[in-house]
PDB file of N, CA and C in Angstrom:
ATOM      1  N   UNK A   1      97.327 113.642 116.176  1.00  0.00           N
ATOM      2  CA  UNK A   1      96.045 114.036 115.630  1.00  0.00           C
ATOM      3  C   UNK A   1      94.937 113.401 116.440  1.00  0.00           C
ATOM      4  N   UNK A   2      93.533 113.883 116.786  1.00  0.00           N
ATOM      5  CA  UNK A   2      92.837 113.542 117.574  1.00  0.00           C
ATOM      6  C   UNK A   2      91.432 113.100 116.754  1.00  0.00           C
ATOM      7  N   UNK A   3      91.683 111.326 116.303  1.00  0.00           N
ATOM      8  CA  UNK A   3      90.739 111.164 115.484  1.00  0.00           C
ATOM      9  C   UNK A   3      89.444 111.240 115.866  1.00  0.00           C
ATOM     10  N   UNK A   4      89.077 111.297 117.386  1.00  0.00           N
ATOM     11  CA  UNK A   4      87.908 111.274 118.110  1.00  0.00           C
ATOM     12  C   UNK A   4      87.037 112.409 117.350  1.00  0.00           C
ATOM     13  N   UNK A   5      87.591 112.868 117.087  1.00  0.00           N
ATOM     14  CA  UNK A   5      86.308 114.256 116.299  1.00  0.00           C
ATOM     15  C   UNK A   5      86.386 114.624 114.799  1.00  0.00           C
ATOM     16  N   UNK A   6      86.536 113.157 114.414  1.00  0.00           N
ATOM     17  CA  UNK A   6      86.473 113.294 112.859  1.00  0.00           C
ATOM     18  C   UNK A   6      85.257 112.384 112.750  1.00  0.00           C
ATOM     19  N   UNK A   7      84.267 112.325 111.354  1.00  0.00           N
ATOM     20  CA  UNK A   7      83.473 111.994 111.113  1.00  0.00           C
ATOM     21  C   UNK A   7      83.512 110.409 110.826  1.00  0.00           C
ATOM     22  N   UNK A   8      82.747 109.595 110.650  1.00  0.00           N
ATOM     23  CA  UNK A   8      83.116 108.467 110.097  1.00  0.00           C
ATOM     24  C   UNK A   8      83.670 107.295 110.808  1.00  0.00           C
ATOM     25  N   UNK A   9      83.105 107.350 112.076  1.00  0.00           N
ATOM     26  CA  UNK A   9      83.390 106.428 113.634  1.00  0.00           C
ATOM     27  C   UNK A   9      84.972 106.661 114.099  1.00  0.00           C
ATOM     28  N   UNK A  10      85.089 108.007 113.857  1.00  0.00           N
ATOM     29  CA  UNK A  10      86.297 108.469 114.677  1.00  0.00           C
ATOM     30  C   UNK A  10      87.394 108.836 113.325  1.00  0.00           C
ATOM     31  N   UNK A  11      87.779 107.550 112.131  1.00  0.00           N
ATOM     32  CA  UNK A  11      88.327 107.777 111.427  1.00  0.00           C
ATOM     33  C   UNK A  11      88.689 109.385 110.567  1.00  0.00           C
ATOM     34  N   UNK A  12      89.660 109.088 110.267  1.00  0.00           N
ATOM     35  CA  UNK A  12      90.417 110.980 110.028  1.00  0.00           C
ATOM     36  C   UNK A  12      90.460 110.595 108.130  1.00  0.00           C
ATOM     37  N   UNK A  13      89.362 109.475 107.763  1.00  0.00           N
ATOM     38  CA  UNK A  13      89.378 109.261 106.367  1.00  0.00           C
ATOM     39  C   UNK A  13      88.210 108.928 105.770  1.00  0.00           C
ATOM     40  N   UNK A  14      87.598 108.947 104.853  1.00  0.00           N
ATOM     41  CA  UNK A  14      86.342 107.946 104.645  1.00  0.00           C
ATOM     42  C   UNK A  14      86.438 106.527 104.059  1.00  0.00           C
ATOM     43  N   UNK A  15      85.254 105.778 104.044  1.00  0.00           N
ATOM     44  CA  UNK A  15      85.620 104.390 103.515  1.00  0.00           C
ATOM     45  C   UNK A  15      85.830 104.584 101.938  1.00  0.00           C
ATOM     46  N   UNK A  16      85.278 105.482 101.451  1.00  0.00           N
ATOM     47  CA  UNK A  16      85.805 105.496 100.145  1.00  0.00           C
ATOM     48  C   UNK A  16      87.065 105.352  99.654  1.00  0.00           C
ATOM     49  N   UNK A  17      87.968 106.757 100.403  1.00  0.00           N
ATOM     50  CA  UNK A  17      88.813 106.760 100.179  1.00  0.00           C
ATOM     51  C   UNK A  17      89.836 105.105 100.875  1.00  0.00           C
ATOM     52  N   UNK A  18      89.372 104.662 101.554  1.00  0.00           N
ATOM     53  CA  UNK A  18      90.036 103.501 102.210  1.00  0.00           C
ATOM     54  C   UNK A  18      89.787 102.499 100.870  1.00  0.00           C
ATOM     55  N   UNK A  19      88.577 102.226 100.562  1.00  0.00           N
ATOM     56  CA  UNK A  19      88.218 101.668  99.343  1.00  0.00           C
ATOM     57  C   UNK A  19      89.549 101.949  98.042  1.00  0.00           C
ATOM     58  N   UNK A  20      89.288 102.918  97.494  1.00  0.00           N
ATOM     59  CA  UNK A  20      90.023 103.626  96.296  1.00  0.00           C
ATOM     60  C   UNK A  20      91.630 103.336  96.554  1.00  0.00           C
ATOM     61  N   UNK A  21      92.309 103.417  98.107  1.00  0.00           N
ATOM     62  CA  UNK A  21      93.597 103.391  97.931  1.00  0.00           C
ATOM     63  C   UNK A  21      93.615 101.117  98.342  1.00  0.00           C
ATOM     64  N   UNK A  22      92.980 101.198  98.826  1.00  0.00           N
ATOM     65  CA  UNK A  22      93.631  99.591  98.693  1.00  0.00           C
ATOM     66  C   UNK A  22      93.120  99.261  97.644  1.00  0.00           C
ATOM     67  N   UNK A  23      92.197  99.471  96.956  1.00  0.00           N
ATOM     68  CA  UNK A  23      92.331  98.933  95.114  1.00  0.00           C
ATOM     69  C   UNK A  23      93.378  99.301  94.820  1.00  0.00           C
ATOM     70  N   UNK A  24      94.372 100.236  94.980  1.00  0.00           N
ATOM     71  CA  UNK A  24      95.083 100.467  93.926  1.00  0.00           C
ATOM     72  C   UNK A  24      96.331  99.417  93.925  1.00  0.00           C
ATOM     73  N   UNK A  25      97.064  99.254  92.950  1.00  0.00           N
ATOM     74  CA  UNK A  25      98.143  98.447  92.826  1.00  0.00           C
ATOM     75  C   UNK A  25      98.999  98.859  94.221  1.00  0.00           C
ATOM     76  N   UNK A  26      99.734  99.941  94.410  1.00  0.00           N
ATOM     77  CA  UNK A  26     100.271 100.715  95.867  1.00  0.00           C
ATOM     78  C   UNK A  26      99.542  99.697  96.684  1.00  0.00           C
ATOM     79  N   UNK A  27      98.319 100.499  97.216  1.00  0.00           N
ATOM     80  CA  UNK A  27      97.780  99.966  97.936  1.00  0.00           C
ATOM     81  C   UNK A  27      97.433  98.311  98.541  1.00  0.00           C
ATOM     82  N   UNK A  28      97.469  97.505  97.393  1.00  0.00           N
ATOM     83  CA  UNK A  28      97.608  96.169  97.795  1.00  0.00           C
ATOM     84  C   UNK A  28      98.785  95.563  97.616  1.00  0.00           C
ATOM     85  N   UNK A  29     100.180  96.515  97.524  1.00  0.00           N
ATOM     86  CA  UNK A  29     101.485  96.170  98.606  1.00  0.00           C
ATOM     87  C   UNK A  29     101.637  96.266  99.610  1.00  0.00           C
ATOM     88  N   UNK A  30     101.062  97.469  99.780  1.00  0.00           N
ATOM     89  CA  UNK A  30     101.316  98.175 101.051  1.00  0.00           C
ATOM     90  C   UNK A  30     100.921  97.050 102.098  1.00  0.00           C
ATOM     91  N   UNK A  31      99.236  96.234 101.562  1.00  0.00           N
ATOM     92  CA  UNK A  31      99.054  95.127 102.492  1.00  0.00           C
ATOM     93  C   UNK A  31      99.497  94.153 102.683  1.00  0.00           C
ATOM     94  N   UNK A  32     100.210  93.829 101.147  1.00  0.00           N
ATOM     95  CA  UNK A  32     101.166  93.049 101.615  1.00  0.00           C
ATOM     96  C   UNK A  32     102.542  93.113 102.359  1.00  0.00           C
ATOM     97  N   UNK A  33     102.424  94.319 102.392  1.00  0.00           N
ATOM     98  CA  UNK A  33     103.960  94.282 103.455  1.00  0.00           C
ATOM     99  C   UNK A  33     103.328  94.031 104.853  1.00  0.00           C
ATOM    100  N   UNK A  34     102.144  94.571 105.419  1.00  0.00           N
ATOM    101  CA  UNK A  34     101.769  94.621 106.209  1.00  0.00           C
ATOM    102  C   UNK A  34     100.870  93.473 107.057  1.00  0.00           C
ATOM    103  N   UNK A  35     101.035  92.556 105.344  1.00  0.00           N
ATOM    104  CA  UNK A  35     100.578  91.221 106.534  1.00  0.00           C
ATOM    105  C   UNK A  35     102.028  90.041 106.343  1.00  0.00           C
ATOM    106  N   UNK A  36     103.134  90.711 106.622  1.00  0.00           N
ATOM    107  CA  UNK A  36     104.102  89.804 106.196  1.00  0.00           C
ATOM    108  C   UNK A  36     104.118  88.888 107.233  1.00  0.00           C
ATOM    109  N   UNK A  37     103.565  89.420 108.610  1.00  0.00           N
ATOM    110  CA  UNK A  37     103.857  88.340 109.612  1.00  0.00           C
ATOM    111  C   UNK A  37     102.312  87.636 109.825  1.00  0.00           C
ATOM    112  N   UNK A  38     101.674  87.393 109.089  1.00  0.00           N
ATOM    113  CA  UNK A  38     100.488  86.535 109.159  1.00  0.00           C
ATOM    114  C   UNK A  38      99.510  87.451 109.091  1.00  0.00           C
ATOM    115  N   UNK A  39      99.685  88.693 108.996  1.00  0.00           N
ATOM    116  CA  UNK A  39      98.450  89.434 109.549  1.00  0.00           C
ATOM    117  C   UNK A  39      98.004  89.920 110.937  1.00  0.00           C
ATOM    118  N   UNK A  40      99.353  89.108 111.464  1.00  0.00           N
ATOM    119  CA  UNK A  40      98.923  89.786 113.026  1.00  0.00           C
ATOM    120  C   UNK A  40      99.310  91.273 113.874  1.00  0.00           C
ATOM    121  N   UNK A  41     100.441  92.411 113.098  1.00  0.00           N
ATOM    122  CA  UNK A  41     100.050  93.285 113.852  1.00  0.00           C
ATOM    123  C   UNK A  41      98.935  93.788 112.981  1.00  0.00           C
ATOM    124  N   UNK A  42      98.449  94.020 111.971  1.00  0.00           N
ATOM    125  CA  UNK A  42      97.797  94.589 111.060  1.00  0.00           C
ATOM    126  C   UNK A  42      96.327  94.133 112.307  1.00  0.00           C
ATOM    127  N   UNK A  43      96.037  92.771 112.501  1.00  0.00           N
ATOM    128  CA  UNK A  43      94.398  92.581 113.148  1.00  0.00           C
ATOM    129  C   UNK A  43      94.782  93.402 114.495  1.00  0.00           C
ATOM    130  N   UNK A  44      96.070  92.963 115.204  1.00  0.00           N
ATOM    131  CA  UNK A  44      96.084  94.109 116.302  1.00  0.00           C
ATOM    132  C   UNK A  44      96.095  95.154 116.357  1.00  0.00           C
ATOM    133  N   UNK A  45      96.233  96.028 115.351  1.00  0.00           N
ATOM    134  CA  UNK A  45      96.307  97.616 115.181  1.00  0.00           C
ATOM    135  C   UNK A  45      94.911  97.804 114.704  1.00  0.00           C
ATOM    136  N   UNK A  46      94.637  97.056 114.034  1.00  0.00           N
ATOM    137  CA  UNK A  46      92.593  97.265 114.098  1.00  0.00           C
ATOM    138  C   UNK A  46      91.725  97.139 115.581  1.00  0.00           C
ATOM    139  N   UNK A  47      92.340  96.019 116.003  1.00  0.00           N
ATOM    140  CA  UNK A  47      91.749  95.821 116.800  1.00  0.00           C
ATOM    141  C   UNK A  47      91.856  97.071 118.146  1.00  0.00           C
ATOM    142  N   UNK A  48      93.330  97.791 118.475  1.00  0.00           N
ATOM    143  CA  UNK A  48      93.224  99.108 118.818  1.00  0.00           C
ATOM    144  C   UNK A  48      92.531  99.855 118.633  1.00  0.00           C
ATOM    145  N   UNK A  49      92.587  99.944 117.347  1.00  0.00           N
ATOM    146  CA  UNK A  49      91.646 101.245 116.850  1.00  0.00           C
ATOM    147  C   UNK A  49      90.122 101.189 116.776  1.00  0.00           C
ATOM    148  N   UNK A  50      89.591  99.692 116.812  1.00  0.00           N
ATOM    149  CA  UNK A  50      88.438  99.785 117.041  1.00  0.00           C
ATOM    150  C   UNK A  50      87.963 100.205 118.757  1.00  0.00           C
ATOM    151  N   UNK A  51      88.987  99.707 119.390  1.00  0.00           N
ATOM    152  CA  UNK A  51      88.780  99.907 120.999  1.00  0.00           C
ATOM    153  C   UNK A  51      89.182 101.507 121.329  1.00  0.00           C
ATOM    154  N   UNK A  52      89.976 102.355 120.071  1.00  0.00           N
ATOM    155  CA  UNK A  52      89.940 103.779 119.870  1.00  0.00           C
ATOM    156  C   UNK A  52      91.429 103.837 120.553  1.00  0.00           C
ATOM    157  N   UNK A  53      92.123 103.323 120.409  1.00  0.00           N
ATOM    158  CA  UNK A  53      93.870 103.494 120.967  1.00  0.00           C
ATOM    159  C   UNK A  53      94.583 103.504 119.181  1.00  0.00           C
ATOM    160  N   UNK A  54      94.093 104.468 118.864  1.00  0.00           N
ATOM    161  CA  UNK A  54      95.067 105.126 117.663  1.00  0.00           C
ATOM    162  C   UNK A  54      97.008 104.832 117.959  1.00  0.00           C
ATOM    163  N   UNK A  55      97.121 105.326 119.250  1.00  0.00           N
ATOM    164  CA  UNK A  55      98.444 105.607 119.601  1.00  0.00           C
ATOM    165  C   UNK A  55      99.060 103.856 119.213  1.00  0.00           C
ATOM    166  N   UNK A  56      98.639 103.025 120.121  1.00  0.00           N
ATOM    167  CA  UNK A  56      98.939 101.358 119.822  1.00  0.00           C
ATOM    168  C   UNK A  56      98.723 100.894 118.716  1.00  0.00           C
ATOM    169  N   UNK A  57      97.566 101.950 117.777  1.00  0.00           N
ATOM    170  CA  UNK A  57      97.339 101.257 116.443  1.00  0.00           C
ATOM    171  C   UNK A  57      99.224 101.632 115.951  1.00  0.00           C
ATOM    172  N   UNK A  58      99.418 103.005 115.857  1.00  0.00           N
ATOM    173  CA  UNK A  58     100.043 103.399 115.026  1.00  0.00           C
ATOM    174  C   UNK A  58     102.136 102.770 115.664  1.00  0.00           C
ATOM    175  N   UNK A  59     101.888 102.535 116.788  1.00  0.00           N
ATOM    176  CA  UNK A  59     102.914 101.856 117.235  1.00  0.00           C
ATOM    177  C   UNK A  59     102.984 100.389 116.694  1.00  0.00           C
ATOM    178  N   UNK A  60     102.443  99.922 116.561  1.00  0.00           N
ATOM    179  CA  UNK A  60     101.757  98.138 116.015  1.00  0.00           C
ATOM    180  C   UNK A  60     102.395  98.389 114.572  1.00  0.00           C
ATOM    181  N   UNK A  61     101.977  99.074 113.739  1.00  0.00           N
ATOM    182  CA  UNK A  61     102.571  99.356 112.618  1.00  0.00           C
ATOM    183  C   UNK A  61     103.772 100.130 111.906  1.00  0.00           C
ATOM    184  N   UNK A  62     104.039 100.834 113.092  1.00  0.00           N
ATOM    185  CA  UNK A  62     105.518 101.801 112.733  1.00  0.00           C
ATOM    186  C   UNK A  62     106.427 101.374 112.034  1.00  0.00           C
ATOM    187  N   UNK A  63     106.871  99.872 112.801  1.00  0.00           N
ATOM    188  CA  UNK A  63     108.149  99.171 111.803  1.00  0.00           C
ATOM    189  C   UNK A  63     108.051  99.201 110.953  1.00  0.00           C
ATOM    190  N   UNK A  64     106.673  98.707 110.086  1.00  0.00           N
ATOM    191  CA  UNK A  64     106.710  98.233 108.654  1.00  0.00           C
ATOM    192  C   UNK A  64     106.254  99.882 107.345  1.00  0.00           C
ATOM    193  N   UNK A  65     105.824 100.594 108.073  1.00  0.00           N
ATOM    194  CA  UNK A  65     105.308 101.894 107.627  1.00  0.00           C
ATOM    195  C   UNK A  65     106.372 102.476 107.660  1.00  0.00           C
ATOM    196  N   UNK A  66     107.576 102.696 108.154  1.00  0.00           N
ATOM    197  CA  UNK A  66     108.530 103.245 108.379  1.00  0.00           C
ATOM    198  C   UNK A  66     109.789 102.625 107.264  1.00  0.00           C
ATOM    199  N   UNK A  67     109.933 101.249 106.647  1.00  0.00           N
ATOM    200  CA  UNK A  67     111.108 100.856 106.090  1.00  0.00           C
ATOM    201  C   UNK A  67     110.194 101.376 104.638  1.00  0.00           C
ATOM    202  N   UNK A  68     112.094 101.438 104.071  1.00  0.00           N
ATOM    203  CA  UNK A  68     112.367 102.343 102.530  1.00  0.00           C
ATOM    204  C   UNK A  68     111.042 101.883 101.455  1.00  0.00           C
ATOM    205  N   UNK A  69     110.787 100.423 101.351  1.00  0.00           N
ATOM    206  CA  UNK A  69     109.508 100.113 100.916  1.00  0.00           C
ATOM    207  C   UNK A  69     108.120 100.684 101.245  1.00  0.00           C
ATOM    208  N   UNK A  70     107.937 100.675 102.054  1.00  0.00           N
ATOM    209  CA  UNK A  70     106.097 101.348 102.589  1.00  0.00           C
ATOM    210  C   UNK A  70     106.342 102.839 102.278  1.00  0.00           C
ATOM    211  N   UNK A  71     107.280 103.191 102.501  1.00  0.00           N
ATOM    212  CA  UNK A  71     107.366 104.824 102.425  1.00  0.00           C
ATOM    213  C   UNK A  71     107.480 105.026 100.662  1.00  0.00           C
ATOM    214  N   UNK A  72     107.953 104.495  99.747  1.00  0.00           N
ATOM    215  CA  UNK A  72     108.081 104.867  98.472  1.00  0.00           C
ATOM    216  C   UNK A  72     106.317 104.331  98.467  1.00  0.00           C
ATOM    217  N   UNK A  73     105.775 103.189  98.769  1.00  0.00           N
ATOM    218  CA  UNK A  73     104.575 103.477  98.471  1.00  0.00           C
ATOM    219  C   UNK A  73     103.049 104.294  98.590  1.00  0.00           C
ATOM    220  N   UNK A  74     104.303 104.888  99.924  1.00  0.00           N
ATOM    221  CA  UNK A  74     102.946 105.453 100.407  1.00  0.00           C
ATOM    222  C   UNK A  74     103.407 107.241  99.876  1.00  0.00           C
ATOM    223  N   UNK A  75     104.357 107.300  99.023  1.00  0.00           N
ATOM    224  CA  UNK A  75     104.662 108.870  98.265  1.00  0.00           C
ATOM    225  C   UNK A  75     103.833 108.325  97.055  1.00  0.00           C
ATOM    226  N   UNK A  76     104.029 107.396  96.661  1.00  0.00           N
ATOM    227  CA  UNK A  76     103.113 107.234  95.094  1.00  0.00           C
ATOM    228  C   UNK A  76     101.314 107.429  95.726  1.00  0.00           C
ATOM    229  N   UNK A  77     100.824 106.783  96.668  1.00  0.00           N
ATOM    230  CA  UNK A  77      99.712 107.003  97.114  1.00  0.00           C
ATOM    231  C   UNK A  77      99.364 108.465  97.332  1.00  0.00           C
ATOM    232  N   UNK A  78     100.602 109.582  97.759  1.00  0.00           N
ATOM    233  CA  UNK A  78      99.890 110.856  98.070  1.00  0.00           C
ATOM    234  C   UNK A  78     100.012 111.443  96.639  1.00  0.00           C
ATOM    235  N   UNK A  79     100.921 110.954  96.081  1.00  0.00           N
ATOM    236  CA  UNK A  79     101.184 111.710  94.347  1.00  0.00           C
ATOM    237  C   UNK A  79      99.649 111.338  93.937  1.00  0.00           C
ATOM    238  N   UNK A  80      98.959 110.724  93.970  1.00  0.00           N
ATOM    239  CA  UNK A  80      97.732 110.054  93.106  1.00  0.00           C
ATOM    240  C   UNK A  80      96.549 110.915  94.051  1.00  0.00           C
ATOM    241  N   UNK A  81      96.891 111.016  95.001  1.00  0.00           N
ATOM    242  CA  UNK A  81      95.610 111.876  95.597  1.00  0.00           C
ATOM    243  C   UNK A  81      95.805 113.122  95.875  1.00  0.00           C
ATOM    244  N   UNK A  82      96.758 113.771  95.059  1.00  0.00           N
ATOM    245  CA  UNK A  82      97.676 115.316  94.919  1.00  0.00           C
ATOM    246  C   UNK A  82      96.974 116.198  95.569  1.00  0.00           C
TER     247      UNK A  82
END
């Protein structure tokens, strides 16, 4: 997907919605799975994406987005935004 031409400094989401899903209970597992190792690929995959390398963001995070945990949370996250 080519976030360069989405609204919202490239992002393919708004802050709202970024807002709304890390309030949710889901959502602040999800960070916690994702800062299991200190937080450091999570600041490096920001830090990609602020420099606009989506691809390294989304490699930085694959492992943990990918095991049986992140994925059941992230089906309850799309069930809630149906």
């Amino acid at each position: 997907m080519d976030y360069k031409n989405t609204s919202n400094g490239g992002l393919p989401f708004s802050e709202q919605q970024i807002r709304r899903v890390l309030g949710s209970p889901e959502g602040q597992k999800l960070l916690q799975l994702l800062s299991r190792d200190g937080g450091a690929a999570l600041r490096q995959a920001a830090q990609a994406m602020r420099a606009g390398d989506y691809a390294l963001a989304q490699q930085l995070l694959s492992p943990v987005m990918q095991s049986p945990q992140a994925q059941q949370l992230i089906a309850k996250l799309n069930e809630k935004q149906g």
